[in-house]
Protein backbone atom coordinates (compact mmCIF):
# COMPACT_ATOMS: atom_id res chain seq x y z
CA UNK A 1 -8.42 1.24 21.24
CA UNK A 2 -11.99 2.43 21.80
CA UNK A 3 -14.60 -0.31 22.60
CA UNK A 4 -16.03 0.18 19.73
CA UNK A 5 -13.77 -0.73 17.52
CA UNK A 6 -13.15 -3.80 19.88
CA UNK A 7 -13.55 -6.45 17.45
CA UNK A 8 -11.52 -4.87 14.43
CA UNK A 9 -8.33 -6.40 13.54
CA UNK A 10 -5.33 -5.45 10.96
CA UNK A 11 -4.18 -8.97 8.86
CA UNK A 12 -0.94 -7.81 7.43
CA UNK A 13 0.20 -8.99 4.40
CA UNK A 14 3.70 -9.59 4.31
CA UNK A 15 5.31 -12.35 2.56
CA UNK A 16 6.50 -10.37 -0.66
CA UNK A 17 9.40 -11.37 -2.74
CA UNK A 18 9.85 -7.83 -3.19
CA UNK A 19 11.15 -7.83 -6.93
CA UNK A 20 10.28 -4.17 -8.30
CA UNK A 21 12.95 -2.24 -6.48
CA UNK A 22 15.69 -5.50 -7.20
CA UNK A 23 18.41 -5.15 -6.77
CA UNK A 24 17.94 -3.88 -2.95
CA UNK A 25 15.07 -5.47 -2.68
CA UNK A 26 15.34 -9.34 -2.53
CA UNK A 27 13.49 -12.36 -1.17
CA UNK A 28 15.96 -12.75 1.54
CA UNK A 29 15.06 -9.04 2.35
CA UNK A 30 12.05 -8.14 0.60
CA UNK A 31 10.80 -4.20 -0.08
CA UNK A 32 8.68 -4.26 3.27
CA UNK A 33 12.23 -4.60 5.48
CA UNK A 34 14.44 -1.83 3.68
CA UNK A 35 14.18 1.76 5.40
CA UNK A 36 13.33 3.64 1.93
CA UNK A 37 11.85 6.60 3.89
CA UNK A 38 12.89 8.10 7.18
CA UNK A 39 14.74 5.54 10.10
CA UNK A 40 11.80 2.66 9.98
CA UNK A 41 11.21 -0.03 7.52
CA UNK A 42 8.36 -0.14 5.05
CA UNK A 43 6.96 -3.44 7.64
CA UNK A 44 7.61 -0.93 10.90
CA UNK A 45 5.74 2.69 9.36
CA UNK A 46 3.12 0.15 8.45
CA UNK A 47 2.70 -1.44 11.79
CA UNK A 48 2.94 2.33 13.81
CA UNK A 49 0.30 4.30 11.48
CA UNK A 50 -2.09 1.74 13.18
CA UNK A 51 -1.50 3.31 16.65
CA UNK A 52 -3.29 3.86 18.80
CA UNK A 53 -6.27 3.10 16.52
CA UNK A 54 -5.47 -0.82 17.22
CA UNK A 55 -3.60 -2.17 19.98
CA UNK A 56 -0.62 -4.78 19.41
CA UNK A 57 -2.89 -7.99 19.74
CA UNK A 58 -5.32 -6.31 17.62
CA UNK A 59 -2.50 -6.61 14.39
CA UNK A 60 -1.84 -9.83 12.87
CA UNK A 61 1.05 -10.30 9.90
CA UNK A 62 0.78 -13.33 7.53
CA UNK A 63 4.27 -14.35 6.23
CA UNK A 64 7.20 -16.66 5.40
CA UNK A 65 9.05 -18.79 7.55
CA UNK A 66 12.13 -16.92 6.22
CA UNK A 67 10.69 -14.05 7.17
CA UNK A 68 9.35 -14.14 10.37
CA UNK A 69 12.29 -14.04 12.87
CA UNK A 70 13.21 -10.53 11.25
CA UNK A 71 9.43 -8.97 11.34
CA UNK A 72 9.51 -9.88 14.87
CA UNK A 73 12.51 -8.64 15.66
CA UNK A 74 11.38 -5.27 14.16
CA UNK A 75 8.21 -4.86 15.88
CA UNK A 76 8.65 -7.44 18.92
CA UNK A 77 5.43 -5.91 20.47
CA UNK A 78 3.01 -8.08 18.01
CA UNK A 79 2.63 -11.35 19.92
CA UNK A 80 4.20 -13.71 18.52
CA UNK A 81 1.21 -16.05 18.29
CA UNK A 82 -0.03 -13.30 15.61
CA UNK A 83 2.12 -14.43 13.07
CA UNK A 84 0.38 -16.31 10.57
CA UNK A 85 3.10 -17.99 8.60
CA UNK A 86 2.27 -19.33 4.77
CA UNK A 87 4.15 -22.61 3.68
CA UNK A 88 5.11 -20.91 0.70
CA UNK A 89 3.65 -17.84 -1.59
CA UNK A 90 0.34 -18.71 -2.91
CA UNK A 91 -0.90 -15.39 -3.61
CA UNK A 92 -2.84 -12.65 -1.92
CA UNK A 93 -6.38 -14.55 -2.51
CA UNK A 94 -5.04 -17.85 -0.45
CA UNK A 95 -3.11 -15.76 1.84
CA UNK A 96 -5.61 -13.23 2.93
CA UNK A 97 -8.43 -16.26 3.07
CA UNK A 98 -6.36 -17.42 5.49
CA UNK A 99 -5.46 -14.77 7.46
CA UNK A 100 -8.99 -14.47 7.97
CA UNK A 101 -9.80 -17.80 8.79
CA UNK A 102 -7.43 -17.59 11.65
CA UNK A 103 -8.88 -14.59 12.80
CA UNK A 104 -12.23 -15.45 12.43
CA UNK A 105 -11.46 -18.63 14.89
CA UNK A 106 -10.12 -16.23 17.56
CA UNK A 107 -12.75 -13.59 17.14
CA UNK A 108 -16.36 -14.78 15.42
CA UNK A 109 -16.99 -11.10 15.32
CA UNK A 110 -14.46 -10.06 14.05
CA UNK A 111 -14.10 -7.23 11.46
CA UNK A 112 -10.60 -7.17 9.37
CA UNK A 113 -8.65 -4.28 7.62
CA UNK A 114 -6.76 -5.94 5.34
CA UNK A 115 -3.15 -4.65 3.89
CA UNK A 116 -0.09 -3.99 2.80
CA UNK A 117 3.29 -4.54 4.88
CA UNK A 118 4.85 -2.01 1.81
CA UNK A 119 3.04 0.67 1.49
CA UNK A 120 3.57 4.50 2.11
CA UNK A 121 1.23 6.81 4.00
CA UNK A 122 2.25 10.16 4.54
CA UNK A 123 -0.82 11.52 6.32
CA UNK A 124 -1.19 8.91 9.09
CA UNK A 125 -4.24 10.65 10.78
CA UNK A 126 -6.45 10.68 8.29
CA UNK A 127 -5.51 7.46 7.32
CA UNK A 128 -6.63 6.14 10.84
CA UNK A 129 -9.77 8.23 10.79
CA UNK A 130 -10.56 6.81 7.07
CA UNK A 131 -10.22 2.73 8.83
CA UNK A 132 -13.05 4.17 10.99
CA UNK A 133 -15.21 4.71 8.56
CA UNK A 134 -14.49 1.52 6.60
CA UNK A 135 -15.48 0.05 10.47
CA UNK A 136 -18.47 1.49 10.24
CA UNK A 137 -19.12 0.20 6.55
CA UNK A 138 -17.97 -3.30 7.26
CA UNK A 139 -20.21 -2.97 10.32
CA UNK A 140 -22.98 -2.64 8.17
CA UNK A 141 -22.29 -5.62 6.02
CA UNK A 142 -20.52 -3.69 3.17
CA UNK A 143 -16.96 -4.15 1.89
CA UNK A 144 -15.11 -1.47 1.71
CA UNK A 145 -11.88 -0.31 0.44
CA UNK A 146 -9.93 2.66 0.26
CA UNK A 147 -9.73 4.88 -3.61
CA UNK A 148 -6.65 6.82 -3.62
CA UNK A 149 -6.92 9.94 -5.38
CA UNK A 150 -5.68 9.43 -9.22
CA UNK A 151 -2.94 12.44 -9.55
CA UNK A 152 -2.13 10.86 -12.93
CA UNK A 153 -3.41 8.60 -15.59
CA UNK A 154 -0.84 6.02 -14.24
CA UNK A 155 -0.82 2.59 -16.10
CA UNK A 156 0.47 0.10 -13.07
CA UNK A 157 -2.03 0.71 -10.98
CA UNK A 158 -5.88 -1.08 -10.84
CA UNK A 159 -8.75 1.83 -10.74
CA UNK A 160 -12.11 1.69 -8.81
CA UNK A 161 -15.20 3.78 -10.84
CA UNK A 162 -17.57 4.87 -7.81
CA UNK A 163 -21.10 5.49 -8.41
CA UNK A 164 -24.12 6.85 -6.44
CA UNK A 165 -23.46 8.25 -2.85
CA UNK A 166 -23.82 6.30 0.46
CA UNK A 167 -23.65 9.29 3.08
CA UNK A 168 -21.09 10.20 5.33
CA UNK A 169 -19.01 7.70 7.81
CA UNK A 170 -16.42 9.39 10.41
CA UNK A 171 -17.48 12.73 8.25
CA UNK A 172 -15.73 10.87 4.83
CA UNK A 173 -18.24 10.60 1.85
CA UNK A 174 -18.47 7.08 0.77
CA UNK A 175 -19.83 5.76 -2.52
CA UNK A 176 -20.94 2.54 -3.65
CA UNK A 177 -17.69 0.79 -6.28
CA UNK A 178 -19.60 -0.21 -9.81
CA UNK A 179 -16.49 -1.55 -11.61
CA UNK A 180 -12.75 -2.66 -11.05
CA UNK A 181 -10.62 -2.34 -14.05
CA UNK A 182 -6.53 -4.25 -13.72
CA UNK A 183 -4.69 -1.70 -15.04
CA UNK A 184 -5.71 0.11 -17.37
CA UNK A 185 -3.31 1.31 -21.19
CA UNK A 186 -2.71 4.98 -21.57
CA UNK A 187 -5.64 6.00 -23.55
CA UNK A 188 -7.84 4.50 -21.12
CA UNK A 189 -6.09 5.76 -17.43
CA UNK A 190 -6.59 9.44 -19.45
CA UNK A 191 -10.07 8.89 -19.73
CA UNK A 192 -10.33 7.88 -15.83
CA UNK A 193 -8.95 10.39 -14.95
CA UNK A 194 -10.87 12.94 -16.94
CA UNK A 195 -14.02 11.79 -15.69
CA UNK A 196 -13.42 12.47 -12.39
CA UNK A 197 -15.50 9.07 -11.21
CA UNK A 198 -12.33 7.28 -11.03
CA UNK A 199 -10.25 6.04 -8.19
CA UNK A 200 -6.80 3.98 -7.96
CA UNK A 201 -7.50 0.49 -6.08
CA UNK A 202 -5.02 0.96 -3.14
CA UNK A 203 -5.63 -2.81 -2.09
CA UNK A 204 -7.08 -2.32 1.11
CA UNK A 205 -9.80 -3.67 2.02
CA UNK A 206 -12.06 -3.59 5.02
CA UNK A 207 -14.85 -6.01 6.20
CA UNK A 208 -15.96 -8.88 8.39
CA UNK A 209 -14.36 -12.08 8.98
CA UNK A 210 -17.58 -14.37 8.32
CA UNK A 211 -18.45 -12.25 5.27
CA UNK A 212 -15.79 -12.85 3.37
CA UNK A 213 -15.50 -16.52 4.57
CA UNK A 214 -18.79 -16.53 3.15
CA UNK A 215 -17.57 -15.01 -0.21
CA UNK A 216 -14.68 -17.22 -0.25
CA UNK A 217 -17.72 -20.21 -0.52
CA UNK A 218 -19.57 -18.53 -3.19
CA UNK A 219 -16.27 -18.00 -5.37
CA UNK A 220 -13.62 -19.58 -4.73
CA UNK A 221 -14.90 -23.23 -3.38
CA UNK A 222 -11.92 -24.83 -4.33
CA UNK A 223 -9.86 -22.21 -1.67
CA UNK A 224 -12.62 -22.49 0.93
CA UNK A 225 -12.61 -25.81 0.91
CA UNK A 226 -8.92 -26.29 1.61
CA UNK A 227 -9.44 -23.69 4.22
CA UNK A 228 -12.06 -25.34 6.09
CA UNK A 229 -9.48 -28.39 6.22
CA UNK A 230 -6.88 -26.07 7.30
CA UNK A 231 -9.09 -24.59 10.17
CA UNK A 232 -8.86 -27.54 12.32
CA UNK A 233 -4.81 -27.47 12.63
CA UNK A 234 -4.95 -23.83 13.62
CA UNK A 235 -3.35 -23.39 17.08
CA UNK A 236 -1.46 -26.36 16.95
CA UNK A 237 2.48 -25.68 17.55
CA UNK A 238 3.42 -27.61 13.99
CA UNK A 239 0.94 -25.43 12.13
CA UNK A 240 2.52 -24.70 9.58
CA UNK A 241 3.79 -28.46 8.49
CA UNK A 242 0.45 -29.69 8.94
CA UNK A 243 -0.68 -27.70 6.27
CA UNK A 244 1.73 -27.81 3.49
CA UNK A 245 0.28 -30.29 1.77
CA UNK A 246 -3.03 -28.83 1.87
CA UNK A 247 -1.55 -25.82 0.82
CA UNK A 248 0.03 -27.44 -2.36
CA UNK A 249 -3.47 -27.85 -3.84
CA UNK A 250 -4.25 -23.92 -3.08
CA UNK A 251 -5.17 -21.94 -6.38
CA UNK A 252 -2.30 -19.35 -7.19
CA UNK A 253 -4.47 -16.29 -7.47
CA UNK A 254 -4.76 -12.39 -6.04
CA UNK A 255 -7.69 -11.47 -3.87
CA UNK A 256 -8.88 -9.13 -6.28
CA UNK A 257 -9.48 -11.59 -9.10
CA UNK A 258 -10.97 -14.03 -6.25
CA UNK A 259 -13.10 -11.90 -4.75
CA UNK A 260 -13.14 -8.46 -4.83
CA UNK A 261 -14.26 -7.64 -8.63
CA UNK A 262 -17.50 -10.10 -8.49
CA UNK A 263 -18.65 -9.20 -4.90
CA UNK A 264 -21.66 -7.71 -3.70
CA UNK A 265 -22.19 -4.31 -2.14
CA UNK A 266 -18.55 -2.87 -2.17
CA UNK A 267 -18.00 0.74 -1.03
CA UNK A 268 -15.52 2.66 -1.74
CA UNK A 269 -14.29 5.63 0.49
CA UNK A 270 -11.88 8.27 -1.81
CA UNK A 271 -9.29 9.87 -0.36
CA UNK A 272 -5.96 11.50 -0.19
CA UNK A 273 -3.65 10.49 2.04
CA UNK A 274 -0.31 10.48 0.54
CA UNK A 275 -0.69 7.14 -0.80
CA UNK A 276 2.38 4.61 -2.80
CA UNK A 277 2.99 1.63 -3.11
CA UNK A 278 6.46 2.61 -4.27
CA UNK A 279 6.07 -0.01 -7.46
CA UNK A 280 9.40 1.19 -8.74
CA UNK A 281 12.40 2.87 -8.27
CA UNK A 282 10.93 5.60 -10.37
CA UNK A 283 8.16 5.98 -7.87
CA UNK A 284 10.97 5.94 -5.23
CA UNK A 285 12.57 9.45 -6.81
CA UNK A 286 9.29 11.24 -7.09
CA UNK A 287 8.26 10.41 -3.55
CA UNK A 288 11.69 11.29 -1.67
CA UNK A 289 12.85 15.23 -1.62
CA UNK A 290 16.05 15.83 -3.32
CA UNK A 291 18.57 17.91 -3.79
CA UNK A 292 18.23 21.71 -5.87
CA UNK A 293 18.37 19.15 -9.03
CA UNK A 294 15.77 16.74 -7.96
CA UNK A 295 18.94 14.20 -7.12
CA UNK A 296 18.30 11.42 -4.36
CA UNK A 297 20.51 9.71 -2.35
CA UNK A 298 20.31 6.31 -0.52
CA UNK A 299 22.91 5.44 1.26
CA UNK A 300 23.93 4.80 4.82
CA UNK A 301 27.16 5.56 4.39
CA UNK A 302 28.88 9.02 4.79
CA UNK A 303 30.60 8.99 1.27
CA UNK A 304 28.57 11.12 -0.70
CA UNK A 305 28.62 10.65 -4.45
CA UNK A 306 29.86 13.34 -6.51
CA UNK A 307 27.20 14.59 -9.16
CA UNK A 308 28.44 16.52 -11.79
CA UNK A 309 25.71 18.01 -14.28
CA UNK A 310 23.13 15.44 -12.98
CA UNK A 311 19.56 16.21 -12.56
CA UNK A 312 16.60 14.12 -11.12
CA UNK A 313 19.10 10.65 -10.37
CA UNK A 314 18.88 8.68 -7.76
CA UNK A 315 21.96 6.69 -6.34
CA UNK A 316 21.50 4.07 -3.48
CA UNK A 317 25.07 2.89 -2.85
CA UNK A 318 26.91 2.41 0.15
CA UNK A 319 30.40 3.69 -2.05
CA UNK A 320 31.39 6.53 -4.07
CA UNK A 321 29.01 7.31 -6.91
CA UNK A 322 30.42 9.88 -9.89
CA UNK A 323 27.94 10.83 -12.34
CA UNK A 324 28.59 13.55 -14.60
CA UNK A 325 26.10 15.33 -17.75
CA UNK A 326 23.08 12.57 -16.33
CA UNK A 327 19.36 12.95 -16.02
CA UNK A 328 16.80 11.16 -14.91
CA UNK A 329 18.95 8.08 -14.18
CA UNK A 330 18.56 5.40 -11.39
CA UNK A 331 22.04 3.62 -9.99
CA UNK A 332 21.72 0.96 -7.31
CA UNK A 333 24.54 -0.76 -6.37
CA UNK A 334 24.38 -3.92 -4.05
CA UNK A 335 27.50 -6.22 -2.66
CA UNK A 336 27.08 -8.23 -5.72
CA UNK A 337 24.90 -5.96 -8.62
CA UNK A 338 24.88 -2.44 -10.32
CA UNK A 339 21.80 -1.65 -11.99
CA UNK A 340 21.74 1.22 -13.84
CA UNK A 341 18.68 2.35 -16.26
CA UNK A 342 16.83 5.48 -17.34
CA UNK A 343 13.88 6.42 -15.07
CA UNK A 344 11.44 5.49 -17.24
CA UNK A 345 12.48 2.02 -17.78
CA UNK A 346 12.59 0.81 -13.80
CA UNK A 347 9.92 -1.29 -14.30
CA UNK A 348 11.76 -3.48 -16.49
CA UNK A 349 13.37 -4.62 -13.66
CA UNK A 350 10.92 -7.48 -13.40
CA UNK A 351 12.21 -8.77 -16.85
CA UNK A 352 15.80 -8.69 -15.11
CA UNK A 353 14.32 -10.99 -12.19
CA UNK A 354 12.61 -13.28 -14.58
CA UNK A 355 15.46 -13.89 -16.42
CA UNK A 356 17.77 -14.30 -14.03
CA UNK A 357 14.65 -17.17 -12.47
CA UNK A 358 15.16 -18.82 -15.91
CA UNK A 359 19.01 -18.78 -15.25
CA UNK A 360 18.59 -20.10 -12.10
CA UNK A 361 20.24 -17.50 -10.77
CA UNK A 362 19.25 -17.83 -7.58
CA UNK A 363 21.89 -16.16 -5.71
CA UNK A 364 21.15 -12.74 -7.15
CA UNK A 365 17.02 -12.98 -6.46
């Protein structure tokens, strides 16, 4: 890590219940520690594309109790006084307020790149040299967050419209954001896309610690209130029991409806770095190569399934799989589910999980 980048940080966010690629996927063992891609996990690629851009006690992870034993056991390098661990899932607003908090006690100066234990990067080194940049933005007193290039008038993703130029940072153009729109229908994503003006909101975001402490005030008072309480318990070895009940009053709401879309002077850097969030198992197929028929296989096992007549399926299964005259299919088995569905419905898989929560089905989330 250069010295001067010495006071930026990476707050991890990684307390997912990981429902969009259920059945795999579950809160026991959430998206961000399944190896989907390659030999690491989701939490571990995430974690290594920081290197050597931030050292170890530079990266902090905010999680579940639950979850914490296994993160550390996958990356045992991030002290274990880095761990920031949540009472219970309050959101990405609460959780990334305090993340920062925590940070900002450590580190007055410091400046935070805030993201995503489940994301995909494919090109790691520009990825690195684009958190540069965003260091020098945030340096300046500007937010900043990465716009991933929009391939495709996709519906499940946010979009960022950029407007007039702010120069060069690192040798990446950077423009100032004028809107955030949630997802966008069909007709609308098109027009993004057309225009050329339009971005899709990755979720990272890049600034300093007393800035958005400060925008937490102006906002959210209710959540910066609660953290202020919170800050005097941090560092003490029951952390996380002292603040449960202060966390019981926290507003359930994501950081982009608490701060991002109303805050000042946000830039946004494009780029194209082989960004996913892998949303869906649908996402999953495009993203992996296949076989000569666009087929994908999961599985750590060596019984391969036989596919008869089947184009652009994927099967994650540990047993044999036979599919015969099937396209664009997606079969996950589990020890305990089969899901099966057409490609184009794997987002319904949410409905699945909310039904079985009404069940109380608990076993099988």
């Amino acid at each position: 890590m250069t010295s001067s980048l010495e006071h930026y940080y990476a707050l991890i966010m990684a307390g997912g219940g990981g429902t969009r690629l259920w059945p795999l996927s579950r809160q026991s063992q959430p998206k961000q520690m399944l190896r989907l891609i390659g030999p690491d996990t989701m939490y571990q690629m995430t974690i290594r594309r920081l290197y050597p851009l931030l050292a170890p006690d530079h990266i902090y992870v905010i999680t579940g109790q639950d979850q914490v034993e296994s993160l550390q056991a996958q990356v045992p390098e991030i002290p274990a006084q880095n761990f920031i661990i949540e009472p219970f899932g309050k959101n990405s607003g609460p959780a990334a307020g305090l993340g920062t908090l925590v940070i900002h006690q450590r580190d007055p100066q410091a400046l935070i790149a805030t993201l995503s234990a489940d994301h995909y990067v494919a090109d790691t080194e520009q990825f690195r040299k684009v958190l540069v940049s965003a260091h020098e933005l945030a340096s300046e007193g500007l937010f900043a967050t990465l716009g991933i290039t929009a391939s495709r008038p996709a519906v499940q993703f946010g979009y960022i419209k950029r407007g007039e130029s702010l120069g060069r940072r690192n040798d990446l153009e950077c423009f100032k954001a004028v809107s955030f729109t949630e997802k966008p229908d069909l007709e609308r994503a098109q027009e993004f896309v057309r225009s050329g003006l339009y971005s899709w909101n990755s979720g990272m975001f890049i600034w300093a610690a007393e800035a958005v402490l400060a925008e937490f005030e102006r906002q959210q008072p209710a959540i910066h209130r609660l953290l202020l309480e919170i800050a005097q318990y941090i560092g003490a070895p029951d952390f996380t029991a002292r603040i449960t009940p202060l966390w019981q009053k926290m507003p359930n709401i994501s950081l982009d409806y608490a701060i991002m879309e109303d805050a000042p002077e946000i830039a946004v850097i494009p780029v194209d770095i082989g960004w996913s969030d892998i949303g869906s198992w649908d996402m999953l197929l495009d993203l992996l190569e296949g076989d000569a028929a666009g087929n994908v296989l999961l599985s750590e096992s060596a019984q391969e399934p036989i596919l008869i007549d089947t184009r652009r399926t994927l099967v994650a299964s540990d047993r044999l799989i036979v599919t015969i005259g099937v396209e664009d299919m997606i079969v996950v088995e589990t020890d305990d589910v089969i899901l099966v569905c057409h490609r184009n419905r794997s987002q319904d898989v949410r409905e699945v999980v909310r039904r079985l929560r009404e069940r109380g089905a608990d076993a099988y989330l």
